[in-house]
C-alpha atoms as a PDB file:
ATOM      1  CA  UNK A   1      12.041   9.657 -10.591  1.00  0.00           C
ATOM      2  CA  UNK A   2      10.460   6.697 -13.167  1.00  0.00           C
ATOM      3  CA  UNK A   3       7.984   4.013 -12.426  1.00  0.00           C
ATOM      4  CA  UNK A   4       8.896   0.696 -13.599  1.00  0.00           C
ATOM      5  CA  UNK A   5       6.325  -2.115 -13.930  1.00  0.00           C
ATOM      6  CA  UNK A   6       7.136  -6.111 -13.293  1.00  0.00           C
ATOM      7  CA  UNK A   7       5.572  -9.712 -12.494  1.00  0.00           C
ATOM      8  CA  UNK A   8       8.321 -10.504 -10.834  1.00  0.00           C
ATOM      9  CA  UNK A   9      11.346  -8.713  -8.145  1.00  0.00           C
ATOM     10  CA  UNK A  10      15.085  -9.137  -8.284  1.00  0.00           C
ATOM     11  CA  UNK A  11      16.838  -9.759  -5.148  1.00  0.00           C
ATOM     12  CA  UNK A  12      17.592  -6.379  -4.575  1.00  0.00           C
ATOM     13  CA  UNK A  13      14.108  -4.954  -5.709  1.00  0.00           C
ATOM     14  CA  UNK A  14      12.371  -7.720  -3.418  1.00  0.00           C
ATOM     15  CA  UNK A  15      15.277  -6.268  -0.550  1.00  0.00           C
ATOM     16  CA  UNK A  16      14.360  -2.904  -0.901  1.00  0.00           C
ATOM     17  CA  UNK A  17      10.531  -3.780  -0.639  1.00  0.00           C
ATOM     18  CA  UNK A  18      11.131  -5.491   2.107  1.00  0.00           C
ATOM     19  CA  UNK A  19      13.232  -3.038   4.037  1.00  0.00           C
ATOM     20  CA  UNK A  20      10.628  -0.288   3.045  1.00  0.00           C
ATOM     21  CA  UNK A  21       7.466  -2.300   4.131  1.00  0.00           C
ATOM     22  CA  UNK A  22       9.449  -2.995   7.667  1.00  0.00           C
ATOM     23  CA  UNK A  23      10.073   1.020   7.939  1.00  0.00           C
ATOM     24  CA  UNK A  24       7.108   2.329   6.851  1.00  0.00           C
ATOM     25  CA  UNK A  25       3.941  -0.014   7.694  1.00  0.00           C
ATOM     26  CA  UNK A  26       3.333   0.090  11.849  1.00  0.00           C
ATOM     27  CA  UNK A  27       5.646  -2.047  13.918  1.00  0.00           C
ATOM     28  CA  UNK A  28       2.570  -4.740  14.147  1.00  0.00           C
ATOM     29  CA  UNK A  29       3.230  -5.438  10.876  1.00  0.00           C
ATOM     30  CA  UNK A  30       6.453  -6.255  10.729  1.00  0.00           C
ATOM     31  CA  UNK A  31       8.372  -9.329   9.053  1.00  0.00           C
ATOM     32  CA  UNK A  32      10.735 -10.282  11.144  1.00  0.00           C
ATOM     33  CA  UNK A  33      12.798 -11.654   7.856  1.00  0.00           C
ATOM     34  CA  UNK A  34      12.987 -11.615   4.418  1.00  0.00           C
ATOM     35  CA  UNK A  35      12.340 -14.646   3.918  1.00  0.00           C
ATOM     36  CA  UNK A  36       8.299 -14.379   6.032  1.00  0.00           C
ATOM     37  CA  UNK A  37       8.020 -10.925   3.115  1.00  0.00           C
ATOM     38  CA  UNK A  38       9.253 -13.755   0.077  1.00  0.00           C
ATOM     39  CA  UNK A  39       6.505 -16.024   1.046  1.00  0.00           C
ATOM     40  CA  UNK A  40       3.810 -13.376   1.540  1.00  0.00           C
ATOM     41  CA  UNK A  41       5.014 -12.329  -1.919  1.00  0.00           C
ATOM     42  CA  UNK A  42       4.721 -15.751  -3.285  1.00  0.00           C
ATOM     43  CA  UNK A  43       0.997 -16.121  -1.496  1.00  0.00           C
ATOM     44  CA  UNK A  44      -0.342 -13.677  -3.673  1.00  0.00           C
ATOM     45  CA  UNK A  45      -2.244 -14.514  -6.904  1.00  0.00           C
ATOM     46  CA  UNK A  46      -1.229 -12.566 -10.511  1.00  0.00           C
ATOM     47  CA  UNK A  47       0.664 -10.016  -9.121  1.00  0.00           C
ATOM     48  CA  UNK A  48       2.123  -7.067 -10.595  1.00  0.00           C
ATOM     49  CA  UNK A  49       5.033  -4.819  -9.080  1.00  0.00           C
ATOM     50  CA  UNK A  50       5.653  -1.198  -9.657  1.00  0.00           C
ATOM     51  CA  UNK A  51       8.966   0.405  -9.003  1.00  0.00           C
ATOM     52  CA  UNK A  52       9.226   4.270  -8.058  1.00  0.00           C
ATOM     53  CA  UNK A  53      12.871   4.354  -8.317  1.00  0.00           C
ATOM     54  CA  UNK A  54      14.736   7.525  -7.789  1.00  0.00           C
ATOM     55  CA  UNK A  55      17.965   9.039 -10.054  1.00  0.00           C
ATOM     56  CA  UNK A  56      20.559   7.321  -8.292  1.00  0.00           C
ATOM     57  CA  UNK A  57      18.887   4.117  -8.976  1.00  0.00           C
ATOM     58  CA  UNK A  58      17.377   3.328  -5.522  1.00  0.00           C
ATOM     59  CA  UNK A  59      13.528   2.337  -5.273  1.00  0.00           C
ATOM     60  CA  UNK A  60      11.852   5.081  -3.027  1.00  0.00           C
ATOM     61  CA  UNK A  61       8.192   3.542  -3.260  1.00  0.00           C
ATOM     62  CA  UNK A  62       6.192   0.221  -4.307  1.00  0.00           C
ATOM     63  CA  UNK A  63       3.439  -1.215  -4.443  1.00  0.00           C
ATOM     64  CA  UNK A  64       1.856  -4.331  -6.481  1.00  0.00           C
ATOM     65  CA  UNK A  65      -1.353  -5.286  -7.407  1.00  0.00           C
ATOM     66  CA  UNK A  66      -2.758  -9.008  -7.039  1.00  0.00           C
ATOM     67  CA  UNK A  67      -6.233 -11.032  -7.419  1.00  0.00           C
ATOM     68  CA  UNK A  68      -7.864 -12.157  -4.326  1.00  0.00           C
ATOM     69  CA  UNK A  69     -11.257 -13.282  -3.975  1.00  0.00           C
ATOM     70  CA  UNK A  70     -12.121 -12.369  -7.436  1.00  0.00           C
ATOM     71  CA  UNK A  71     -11.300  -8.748  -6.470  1.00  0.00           C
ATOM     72  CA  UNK A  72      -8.063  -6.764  -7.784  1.00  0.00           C
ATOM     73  CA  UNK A  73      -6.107  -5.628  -4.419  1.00  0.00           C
ATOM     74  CA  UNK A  74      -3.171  -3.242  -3.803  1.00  0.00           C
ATOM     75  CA  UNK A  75      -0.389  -2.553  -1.412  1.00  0.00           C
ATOM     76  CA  UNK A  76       1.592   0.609  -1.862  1.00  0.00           C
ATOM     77  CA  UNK A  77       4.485   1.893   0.313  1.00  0.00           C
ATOM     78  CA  UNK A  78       6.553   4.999  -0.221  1.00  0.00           C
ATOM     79  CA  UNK A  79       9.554   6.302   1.782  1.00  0.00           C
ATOM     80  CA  UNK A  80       8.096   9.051   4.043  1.00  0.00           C
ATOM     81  CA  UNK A  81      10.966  11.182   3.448  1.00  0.00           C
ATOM     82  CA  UNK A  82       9.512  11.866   0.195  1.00  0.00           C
ATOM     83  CA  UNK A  83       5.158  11.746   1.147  1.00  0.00           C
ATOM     84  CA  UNK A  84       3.347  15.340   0.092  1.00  0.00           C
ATOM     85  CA  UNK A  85       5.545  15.131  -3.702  1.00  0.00           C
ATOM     86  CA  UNK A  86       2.726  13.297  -5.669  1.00  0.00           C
ATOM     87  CA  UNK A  87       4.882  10.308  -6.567  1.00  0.00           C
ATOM     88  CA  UNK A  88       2.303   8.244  -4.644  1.00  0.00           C
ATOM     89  CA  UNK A  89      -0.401   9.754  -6.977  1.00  0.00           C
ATOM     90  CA  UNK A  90       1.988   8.996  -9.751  1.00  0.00           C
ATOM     91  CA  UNK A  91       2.060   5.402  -9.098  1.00  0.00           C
ATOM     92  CA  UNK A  92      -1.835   5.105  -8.527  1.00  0.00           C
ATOM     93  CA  UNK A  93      -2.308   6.796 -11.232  1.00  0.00           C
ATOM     94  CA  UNK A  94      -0.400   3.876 -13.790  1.00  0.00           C
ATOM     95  CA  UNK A  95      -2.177   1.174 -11.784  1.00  0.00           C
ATOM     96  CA  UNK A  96      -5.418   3.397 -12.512  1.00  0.00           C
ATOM     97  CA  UNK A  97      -4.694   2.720 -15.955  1.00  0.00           C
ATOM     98  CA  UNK A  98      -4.659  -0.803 -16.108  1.00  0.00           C
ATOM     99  CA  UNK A  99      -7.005  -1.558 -13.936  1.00  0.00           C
ATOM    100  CA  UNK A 100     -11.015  -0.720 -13.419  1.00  0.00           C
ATOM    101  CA  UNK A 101     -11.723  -1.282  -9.611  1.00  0.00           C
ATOM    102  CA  UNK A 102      -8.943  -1.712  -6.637  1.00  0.00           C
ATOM    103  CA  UNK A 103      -9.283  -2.523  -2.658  1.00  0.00           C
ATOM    104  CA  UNK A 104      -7.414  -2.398   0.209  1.00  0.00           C
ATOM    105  CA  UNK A 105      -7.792  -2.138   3.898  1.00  0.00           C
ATOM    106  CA  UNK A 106      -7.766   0.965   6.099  1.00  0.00           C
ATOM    107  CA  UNK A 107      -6.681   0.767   9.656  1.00  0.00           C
ATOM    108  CA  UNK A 108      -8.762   3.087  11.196  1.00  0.00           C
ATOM    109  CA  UNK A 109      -6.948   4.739  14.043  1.00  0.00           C
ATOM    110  CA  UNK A 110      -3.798   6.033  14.590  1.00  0.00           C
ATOM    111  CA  UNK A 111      -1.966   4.201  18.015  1.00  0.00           C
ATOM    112  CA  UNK A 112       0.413   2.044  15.881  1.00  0.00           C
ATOM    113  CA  UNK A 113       3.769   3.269  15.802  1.00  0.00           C
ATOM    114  CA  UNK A 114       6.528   2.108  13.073  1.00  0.00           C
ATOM    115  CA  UNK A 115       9.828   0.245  13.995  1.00  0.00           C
ATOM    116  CA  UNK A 116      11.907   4.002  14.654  1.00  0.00           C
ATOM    117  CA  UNK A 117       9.274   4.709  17.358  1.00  0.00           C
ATOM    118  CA  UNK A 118       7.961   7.365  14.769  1.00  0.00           C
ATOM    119  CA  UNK A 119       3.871   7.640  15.098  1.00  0.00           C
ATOM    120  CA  UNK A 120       2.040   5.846  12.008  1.00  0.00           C
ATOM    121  CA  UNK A 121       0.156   8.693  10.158  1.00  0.00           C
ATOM    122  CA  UNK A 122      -2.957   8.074   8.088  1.00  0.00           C
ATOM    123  CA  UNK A 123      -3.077   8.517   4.555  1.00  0.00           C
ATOM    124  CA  UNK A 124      -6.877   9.068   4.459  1.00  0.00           C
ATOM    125  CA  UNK A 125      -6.716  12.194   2.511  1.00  0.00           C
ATOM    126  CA  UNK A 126      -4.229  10.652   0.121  1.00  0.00           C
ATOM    127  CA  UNK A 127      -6.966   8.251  -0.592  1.00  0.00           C
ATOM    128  CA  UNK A 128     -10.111  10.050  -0.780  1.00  0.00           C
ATOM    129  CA  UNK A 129      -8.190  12.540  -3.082  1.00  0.00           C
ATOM    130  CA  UNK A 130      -7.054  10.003  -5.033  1.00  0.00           C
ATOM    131  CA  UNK A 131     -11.192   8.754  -5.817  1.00  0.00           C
ATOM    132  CA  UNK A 132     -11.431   6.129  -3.077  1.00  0.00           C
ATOM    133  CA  UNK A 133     -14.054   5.133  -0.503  1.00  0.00           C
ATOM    134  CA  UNK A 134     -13.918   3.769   2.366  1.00  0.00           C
ATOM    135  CA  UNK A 135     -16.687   0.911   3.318  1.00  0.00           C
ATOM    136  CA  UNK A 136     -17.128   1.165   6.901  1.00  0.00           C
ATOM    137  CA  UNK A 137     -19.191  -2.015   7.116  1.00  0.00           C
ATOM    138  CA  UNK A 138     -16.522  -4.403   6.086  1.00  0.00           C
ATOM    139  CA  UNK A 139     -13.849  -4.689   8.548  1.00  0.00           C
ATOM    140  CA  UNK A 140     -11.106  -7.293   8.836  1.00  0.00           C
ATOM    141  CA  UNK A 141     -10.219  -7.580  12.711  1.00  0.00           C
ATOM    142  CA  UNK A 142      -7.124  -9.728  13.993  1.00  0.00           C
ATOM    143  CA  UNK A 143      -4.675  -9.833  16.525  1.00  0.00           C
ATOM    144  CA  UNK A 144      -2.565  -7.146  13.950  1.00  0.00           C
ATOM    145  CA  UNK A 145      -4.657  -4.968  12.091  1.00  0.00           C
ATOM    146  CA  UNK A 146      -7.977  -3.555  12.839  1.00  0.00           C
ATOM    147  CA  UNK A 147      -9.156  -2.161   9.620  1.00  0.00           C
ATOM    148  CA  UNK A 148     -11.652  -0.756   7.254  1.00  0.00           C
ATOM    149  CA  UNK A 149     -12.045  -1.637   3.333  1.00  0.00           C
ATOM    150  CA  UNK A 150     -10.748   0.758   0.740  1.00  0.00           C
ATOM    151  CA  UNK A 151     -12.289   0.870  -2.670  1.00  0.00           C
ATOM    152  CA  UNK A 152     -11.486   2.515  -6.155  1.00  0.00           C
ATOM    153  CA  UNK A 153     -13.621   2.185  -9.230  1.00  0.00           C
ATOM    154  CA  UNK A 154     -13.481   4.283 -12.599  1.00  0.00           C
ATOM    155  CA  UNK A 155     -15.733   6.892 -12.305  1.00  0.00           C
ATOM    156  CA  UNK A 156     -16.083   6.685  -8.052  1.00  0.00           C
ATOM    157  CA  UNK A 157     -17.463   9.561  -6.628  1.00  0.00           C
ATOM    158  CA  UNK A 158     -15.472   9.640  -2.834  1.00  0.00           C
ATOM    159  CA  UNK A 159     -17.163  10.012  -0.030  1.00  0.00           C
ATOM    160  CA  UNK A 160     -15.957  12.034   2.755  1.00  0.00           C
ATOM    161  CA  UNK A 161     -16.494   9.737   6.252  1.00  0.00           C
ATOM    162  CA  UNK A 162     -15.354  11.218   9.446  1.00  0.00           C
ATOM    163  CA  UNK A 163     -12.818   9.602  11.391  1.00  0.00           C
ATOM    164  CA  UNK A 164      -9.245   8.818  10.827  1.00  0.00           C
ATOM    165  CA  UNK A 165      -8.315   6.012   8.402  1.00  0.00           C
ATOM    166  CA  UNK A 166      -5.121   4.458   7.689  1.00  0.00           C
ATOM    167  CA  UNK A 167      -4.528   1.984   4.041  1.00  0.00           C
ATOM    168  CA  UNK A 168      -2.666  -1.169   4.395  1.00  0.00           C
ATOM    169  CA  UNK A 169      -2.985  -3.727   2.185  1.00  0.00           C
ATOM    170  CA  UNK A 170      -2.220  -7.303   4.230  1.00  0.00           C
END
C-alpha cells in the first residue's frame, strides 16, 4: 500500500471516493449520485486529497483536507475490509505532517446503519489514539447527522470522554 497526495481527483479516483463514502459512511449519508459527491467536492475550500491505494492499483481509503471557517477540516474513509491494519493511522499521520490543528465531527451514537444493512461502528478509539479530542459542547444537529466536534492539534493531550463517538466529516 502507498499514499498519494493531490488538489485535485481523476474520474476514477473521484469514482472510487464516491463509491467508498456511499459504503462506508451510514446510509443517512448517502449521495444518491455522483454527481450530489462532485458538487460537495467542489463546495469545499483548498482542498487536498490523499490516496491509500493498494498493489493492484485500487484506492482502499481517502480522505482530504479543506478550509472552512478559518479552521483546517478532514474527512477520511477507509474500506472496512481492511480497519485494525494502521493504514488509517498511516494516512493521519501524512496529513499530521502538513498540518498543525484538524476538526471533524463525531456522531455520537451508534443506530445508523450503512447501505449493506451492516451496523455503523464508531471509530472513537481510532481517534483518541490517534491524539484527538472530542468537544462535547459543540454539536452540529440536522435532520442527518447528530454529532460532536473532533479536534487535533500538535502536541494535544486526548482526553478520554465516556460515551460512544463516531467521526464524519460533512
Amino acid at each position: 500500500m502507498k499514499i498519494i497526495t493531490s488538489t485535485f481527483l481523476t474520474d476514477f479516483q473521484k469514482e472510487c471516493a464516491y463509491n467508498l463514502w456511499n459504503n462506508e459512511y451510514p446510509q443517512n449519508l448517502r449521495y444518491n449520485t455522483i454527481t450530489e459527491f462532485d458538487d460537495y467536492l467542489n463546495g469545499l475550500q483548498e482542498k487536498k486529497y490523499y490516496l491509500l491505494i493498494d498493489d493492484e492499483g485500487i484506492i482502499a481509503a481517502w480522505a482530504a483536507t479543506f478550509e472552512r471557517n478559518n479552521e483546517k477540516w478532514f474527512a477520511i474513509i477507509i474500506n472496512s475490509a481492511i480497519h485494525g491494519k494502521g493504514h488509517g493511522t498511516a494516512i493521519l499521520n501524512e496529513i499530521k505532517k502538513e498540518e498543525q490543528h484538524l476538526v471533524g465531527w463525531v456522531i455520537d451514537h451508534e443506530r445508523d446503519s450503512k447501505v449493506n444493512g451492516d451496523k455503523y461502528r464508531s471509530p472513537l478509539t481510532f481517534y483518541i489514539k490517534n491524539q484527538f479530542n472530542i468537544l462535547p459542547d459543540s454539536r452540529i444537529e440536522s435532520a442527518t447527522i447528530s454529532a460532536v466536534k473532533i479536534v487535533w492539534g500538535k502536541n494535544n493531550t486526548p482526553l478520554l470522554m465516556s460515551g460512544i463517538f463516531t467521526f464524519i466529516a460533512i
